[in-house]
Structure formats: structure tokens, C-alpha cells
Protein backbone atom coordinates (compact mmCIF):
# COMPACT_ATOMS: atom_id res chain seq x y z
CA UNK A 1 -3.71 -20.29 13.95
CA UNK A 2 0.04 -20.28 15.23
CA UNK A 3 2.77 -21.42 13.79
CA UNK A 4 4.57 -24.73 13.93
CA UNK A 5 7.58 -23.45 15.75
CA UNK A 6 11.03 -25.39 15.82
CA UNK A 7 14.07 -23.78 17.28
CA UNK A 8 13.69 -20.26 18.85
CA UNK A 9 15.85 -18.24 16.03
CA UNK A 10 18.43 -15.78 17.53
CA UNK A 11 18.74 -12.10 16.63
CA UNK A 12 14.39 -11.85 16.34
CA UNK A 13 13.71 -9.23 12.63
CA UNK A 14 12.61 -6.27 13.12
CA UNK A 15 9.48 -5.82 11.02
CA UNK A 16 8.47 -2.54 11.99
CA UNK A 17 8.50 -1.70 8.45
CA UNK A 18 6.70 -4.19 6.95
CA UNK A 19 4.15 -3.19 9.61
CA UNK A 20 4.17 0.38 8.99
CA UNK A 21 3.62 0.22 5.16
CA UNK A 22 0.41 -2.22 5.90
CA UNK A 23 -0.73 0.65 7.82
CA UNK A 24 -0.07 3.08 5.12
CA UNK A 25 -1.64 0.93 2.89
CA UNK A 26 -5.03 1.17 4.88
CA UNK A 27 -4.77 4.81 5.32
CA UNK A 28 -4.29 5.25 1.18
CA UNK A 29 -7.20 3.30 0.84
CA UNK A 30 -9.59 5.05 2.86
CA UNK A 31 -7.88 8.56 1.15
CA UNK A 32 -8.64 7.06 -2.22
CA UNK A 33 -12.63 5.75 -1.19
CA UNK A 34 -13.25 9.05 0.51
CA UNK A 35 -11.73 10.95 -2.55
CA UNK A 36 -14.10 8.85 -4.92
CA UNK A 37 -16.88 9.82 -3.07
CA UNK A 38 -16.40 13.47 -2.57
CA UNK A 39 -15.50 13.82 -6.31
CA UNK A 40 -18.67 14.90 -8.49
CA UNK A 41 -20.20 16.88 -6.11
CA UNK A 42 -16.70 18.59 -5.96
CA UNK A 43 -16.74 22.51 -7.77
CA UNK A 44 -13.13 21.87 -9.02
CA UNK A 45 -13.81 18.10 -10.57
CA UNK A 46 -11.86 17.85 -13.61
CA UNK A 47 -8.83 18.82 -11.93
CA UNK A 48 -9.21 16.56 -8.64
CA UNK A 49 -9.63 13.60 -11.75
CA UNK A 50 -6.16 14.75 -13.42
CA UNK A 51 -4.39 14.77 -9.98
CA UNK A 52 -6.10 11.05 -8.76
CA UNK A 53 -4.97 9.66 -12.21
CA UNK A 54 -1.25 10.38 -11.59
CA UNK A 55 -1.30 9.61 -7.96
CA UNK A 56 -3.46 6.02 -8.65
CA UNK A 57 -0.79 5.43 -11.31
CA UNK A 58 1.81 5.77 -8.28
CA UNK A 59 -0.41 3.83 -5.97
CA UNK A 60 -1.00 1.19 -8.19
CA UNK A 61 2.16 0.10 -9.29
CA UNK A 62 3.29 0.22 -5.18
CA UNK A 63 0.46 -1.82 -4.32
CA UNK A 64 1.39 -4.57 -7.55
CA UNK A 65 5.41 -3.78 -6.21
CA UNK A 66 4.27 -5.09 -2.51
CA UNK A 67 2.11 -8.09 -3.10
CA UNK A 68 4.46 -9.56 -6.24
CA UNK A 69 7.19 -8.88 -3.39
CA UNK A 70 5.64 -11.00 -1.20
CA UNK A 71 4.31 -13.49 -3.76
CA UNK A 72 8.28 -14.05 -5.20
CA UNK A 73 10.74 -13.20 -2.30
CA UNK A 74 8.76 -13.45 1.45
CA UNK A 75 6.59 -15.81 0.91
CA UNK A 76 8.26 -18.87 -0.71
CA UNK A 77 10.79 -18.06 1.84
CA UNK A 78 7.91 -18.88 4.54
CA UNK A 79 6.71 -22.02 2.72
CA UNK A 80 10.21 -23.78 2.02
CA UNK A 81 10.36 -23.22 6.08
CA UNK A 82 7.22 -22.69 8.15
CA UNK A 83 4.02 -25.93 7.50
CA UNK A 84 1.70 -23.27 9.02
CA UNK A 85 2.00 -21.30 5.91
CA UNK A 86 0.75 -23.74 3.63
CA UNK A 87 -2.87 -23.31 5.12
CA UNK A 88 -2.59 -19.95 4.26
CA UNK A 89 -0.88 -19.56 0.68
CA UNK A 90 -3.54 -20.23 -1.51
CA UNK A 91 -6.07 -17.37 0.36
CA UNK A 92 -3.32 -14.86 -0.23
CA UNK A 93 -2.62 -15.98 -3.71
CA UNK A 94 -6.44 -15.57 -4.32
CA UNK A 95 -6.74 -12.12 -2.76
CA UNK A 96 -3.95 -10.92 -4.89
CA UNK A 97 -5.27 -11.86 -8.00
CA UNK A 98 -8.61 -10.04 -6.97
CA UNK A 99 -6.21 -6.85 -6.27
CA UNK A 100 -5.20 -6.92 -9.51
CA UNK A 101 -8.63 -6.98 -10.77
CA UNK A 102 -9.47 -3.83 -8.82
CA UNK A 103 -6.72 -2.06 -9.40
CA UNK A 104 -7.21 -2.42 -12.95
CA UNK A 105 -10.91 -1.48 -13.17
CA UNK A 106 -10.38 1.01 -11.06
CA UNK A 107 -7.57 2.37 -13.38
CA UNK A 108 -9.89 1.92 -16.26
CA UNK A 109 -12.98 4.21 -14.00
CA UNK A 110 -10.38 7.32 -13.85
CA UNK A 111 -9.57 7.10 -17.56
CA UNK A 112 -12.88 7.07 -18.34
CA UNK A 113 -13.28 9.84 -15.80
CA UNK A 114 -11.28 11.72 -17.31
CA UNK A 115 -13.20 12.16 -20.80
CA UNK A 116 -16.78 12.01 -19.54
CA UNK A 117 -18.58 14.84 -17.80
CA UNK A 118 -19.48 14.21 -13.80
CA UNK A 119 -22.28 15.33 -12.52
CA UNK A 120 -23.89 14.31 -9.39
CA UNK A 121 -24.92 10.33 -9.92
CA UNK A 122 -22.29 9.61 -12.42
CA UNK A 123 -22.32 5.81 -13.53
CA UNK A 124 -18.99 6.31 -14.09
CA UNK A 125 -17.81 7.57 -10.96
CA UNK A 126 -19.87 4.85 -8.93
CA UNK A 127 -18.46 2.19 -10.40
CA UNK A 128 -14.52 3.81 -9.80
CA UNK A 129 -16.29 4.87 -5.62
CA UNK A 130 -17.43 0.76 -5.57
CA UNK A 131 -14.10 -0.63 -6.73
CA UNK A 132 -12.18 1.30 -4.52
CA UNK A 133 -14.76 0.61 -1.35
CA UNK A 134 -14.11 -3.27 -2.69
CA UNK A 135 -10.36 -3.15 -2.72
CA UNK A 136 -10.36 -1.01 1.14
CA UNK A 137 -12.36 -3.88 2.32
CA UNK A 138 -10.54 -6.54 0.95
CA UNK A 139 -7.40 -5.03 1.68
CA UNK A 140 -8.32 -4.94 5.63
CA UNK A 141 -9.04 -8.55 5.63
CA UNK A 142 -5.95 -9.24 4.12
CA UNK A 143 -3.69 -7.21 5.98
CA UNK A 144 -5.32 -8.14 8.92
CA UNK A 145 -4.43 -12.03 8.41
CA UNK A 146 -0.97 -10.98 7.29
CA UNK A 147 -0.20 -9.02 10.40
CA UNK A 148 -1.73 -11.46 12.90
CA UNK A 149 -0.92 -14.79 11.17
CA UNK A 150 2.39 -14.06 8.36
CA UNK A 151 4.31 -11.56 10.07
CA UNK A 152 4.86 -13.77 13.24
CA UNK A 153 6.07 -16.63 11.15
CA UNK A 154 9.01 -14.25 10.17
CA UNK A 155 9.71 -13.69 14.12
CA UNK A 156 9.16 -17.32 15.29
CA UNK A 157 11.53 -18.87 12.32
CA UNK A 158 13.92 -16.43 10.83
CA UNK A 159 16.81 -14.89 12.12
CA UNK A 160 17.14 -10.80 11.71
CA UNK A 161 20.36 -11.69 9.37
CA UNK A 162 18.42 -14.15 7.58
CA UNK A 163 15.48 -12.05 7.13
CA UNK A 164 17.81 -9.03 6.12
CA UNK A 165 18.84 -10.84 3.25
CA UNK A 166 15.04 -11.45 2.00
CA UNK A 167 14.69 -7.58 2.90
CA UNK A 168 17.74 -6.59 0.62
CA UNK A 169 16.66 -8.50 -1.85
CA UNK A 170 13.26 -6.92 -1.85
CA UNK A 171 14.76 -3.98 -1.78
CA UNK A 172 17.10 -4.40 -5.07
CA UNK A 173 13.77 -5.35 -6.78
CA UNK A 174 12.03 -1.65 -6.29
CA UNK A 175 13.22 0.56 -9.48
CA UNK A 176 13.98 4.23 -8.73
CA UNK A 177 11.00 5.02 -10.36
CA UNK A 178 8.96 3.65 -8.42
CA UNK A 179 10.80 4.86 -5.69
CA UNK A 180 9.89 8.38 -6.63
CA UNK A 181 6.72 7.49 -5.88
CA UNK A 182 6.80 5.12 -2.72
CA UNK A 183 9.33 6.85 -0.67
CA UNK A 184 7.22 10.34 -0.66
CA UNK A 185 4.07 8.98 -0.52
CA UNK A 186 4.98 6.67 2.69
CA UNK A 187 6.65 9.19 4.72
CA UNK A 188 3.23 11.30 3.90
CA UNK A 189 1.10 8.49 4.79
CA UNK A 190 2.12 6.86 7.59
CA UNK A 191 1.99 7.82 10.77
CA UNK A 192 4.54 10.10 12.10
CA UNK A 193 6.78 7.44 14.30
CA UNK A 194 6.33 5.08 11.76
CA UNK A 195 8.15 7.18 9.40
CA UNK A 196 10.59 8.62 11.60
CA UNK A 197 12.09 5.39 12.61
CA UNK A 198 11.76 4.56 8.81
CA UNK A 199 13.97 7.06 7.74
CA UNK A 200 16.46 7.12 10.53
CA UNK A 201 17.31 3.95 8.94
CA UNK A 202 17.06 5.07 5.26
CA UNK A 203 19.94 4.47 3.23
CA UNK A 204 21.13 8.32 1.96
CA UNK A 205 20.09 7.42 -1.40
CA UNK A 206 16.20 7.44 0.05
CA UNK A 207 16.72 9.90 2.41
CA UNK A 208 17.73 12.12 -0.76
CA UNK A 209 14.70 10.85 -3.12
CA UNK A 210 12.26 11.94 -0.37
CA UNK A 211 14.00 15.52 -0.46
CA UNK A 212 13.77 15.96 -4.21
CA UNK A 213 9.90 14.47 -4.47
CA UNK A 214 7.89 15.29 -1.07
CA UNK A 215 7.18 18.95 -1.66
CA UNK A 216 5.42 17.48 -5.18
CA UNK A 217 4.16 14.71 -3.94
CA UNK A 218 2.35 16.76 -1.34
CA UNK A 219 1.22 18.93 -4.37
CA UNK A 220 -0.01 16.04 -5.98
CA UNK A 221 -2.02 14.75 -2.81
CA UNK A 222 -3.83 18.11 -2.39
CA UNK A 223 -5.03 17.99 -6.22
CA UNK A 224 -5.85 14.47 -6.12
CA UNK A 225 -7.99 14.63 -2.68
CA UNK A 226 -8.39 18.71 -1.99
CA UNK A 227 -7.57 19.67 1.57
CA UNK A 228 -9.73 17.67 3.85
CA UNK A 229 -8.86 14.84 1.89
CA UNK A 230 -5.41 14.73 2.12
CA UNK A 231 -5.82 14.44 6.04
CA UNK A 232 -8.20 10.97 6.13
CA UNK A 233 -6.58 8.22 8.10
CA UNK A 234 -7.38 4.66 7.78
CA UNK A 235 -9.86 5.17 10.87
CA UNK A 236 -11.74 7.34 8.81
CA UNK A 237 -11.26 10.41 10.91
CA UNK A 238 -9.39 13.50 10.12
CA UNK A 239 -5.57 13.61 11.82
């Protein structure tokens, strides 16, 4: 469906970015279903469950931090401008409400995880394999329509100053907290021009939080996923 364009907007934003993290997005998802899956056959279990805990707490509250983004600063900017958008807002409303589901009882597998033996056929670990496999696929619908569809809406009807000022704004909303998370975790994640251009335009203040947190982050990854998994891409191949 395209857009009702108006007046072609000088200045087109650059969304590059907004791009790039959809593609991390997919390529964390596939980590974390593959992860799932390899887990209670793997000899070092109980430790692989400690490290995908703290790195799905991470993941989690990035994945909430991007759609509530969208659902409070990018996309009422889209609707108080673009018609098109209207056929589109309630879809996107519904999928994120069924993220949140997921992300929860997903959440709630690991703890349980955590406690509970795993042996090979683990209810437990099943469920936590089938909510993640649900939230991949319904992520890559999603981000699918949002690329294709959203994105361009941004292009066709903003400006890159008045997008900026959405951007900035989305960008005072992320606490450094969850920056310590986010910032390692994309530059890990996406792929490796994605996240050079992204930090040749970092602010120092990232550029700095992605020295002081990559070299655990990357510590974290390899507990969390083991070797092998650490290296799964969104295509489902190794890098």
C-alpha cells in the first residue's frame, strides 16, 4: 500500500538506523530460538540458563524500549500527518501487545529454568524454545510491514530536520541503563557496516559506553549462547 503523498519534503531522513536495529532485531531473535533449542542437550546447561537470563533481561527491556518508542514518539507523529497510516495503526498496536505477552512468558520460562533440572524433553524448556520461535515469527512479519510500508512514510512526508527532532526525542527517552545494554549488544549484532556508520555518528557519550561494556557484553553472549551460538544471523546461517 503507498502512501498518500502531498508535497515532496526537502532534506529526505536518513533512516539507516532505524533500519539497521530492525535487522538486529531479527538476528537476536534467531540467536535467542537457536539458543533455546540447543540448551538441554547442552553439557554446560545451568550456566548457558544464568547467562540467557541476564542477556533476555537486556533484550527485553530494548525490545519494550523500541516498540513503546514507536507507539509514543514515531508513530503518532505518522498519524497526525500521513492517512495511509491509519490502515495500519491498529495491526501494529495489536502485534505489540502480543510482544509483550511473549516477552513476558518467555521471561517467566528462564526463571523457571533456572530452578528446575533440564534434561532432554524438558516441558519447561519447550514452552521458553515455542515462545521464542512465536515472537521470531511474529517479529518478521512485523518488521517486514514496518520496513516496506512505515519507514517510507517517514521519507515521503518528513523532512530530515523534522524527523531529527522525533529522533532526539527518542533518544532522550533511552536511560543509560538501558544503554549499557543496547549500545553493546547492537554494535555486536548488527552487521558490520551497519554499525560502523552507526557509530561514526555516535555522540562520544555512546561511543564511550560501548568501550566500557562490549568486552562484557561479548562475555555475556558466549555464556548465554556458547560459541556457535553467538555467530547465528537472522538467515539462520553461521557469519
Amino acid at each position: 500500500m503507498t502512501t498518500n503523498r502531498t508535497s515532496h519534503p526537502t532534506g529526505v531522513p536518513d533512516l539507516r538506523s532505524y533500519r539497521a536495529i530492525h535487522d538486529a532485531l531479527r538476528s537476536a531473535n534467531e540467536q535467542l530460538v537457536v539458543g533455546l533449542r540447543s540448551l538441554p542437550e547442552s553439557p554446560d546447561a545451568p550456566d548457558r540458563v544464568h547467562g540467557l537470563r541476564r542477556w533476555f533481561a537486556g533484550y527485553r527491556a530494548e525490545l519494550r524500549t523500541h516498540h513503546e518508542l514507536e507507539d509514543e514518539v514515531f508513530f503518532p507523529a505518522l498519524a497526525g500527518r500521513v492517512r495511509a497510516f491509519a490502515a495500519y495503526a491498529a495491526v501494529l498496536e495489536e502485534d505489540h501487545h502480543r510482544l509483550d505477552e511473549l516477552i513476558q512468558l518467555l521471561q517467566e520460562a528462564l526463571d523457571r529454568m533456572a530452578v528446575e533440572p533440564l534434561p532432554g524433553g524438558s516441558p519447561v524448556a519447550a514452552a521458553a524454545s515455542e515462545h521464542a520461535t512465536e515472537l521470531r515469527d511474529l517479529m518478521a512479519g512485523h518488521l517486514d510491514v514496518e520496513d516496506r510500508d512505515i519507514l517510507p512514510m517517514f521519507e515521503h512526508h518528513f523532512t530530515a530536520a523534522e524527523y531529527d527532532v522525533l529522533d532526539q526525542e527518542a533518544l532522550k527517552s533511552v536511560s543509560l541503563r538501558q544503554a549499557l545494554f543496547t549500545v553493546p549488544w547492537f554494535m555486536a549484532t548488527a552487521s558490520p557496516e551497519a554499525a560502523a556508520h552507526t557509530f561514526s555518528d555516535a555522540p562520544l557519550s555512546m561511543k564511550a559506553v560501548h568501550a566500557l561494556t562490549r568486552g562484557r557484553y561479548a562475555r555475556l553472549a558466549l555464556q548465554a549462547f556458547g560459541p556457535e551460538g553467538v555467530a547465528v544471523r537472522a538467515e539462520g546461517v553461521l557469519s
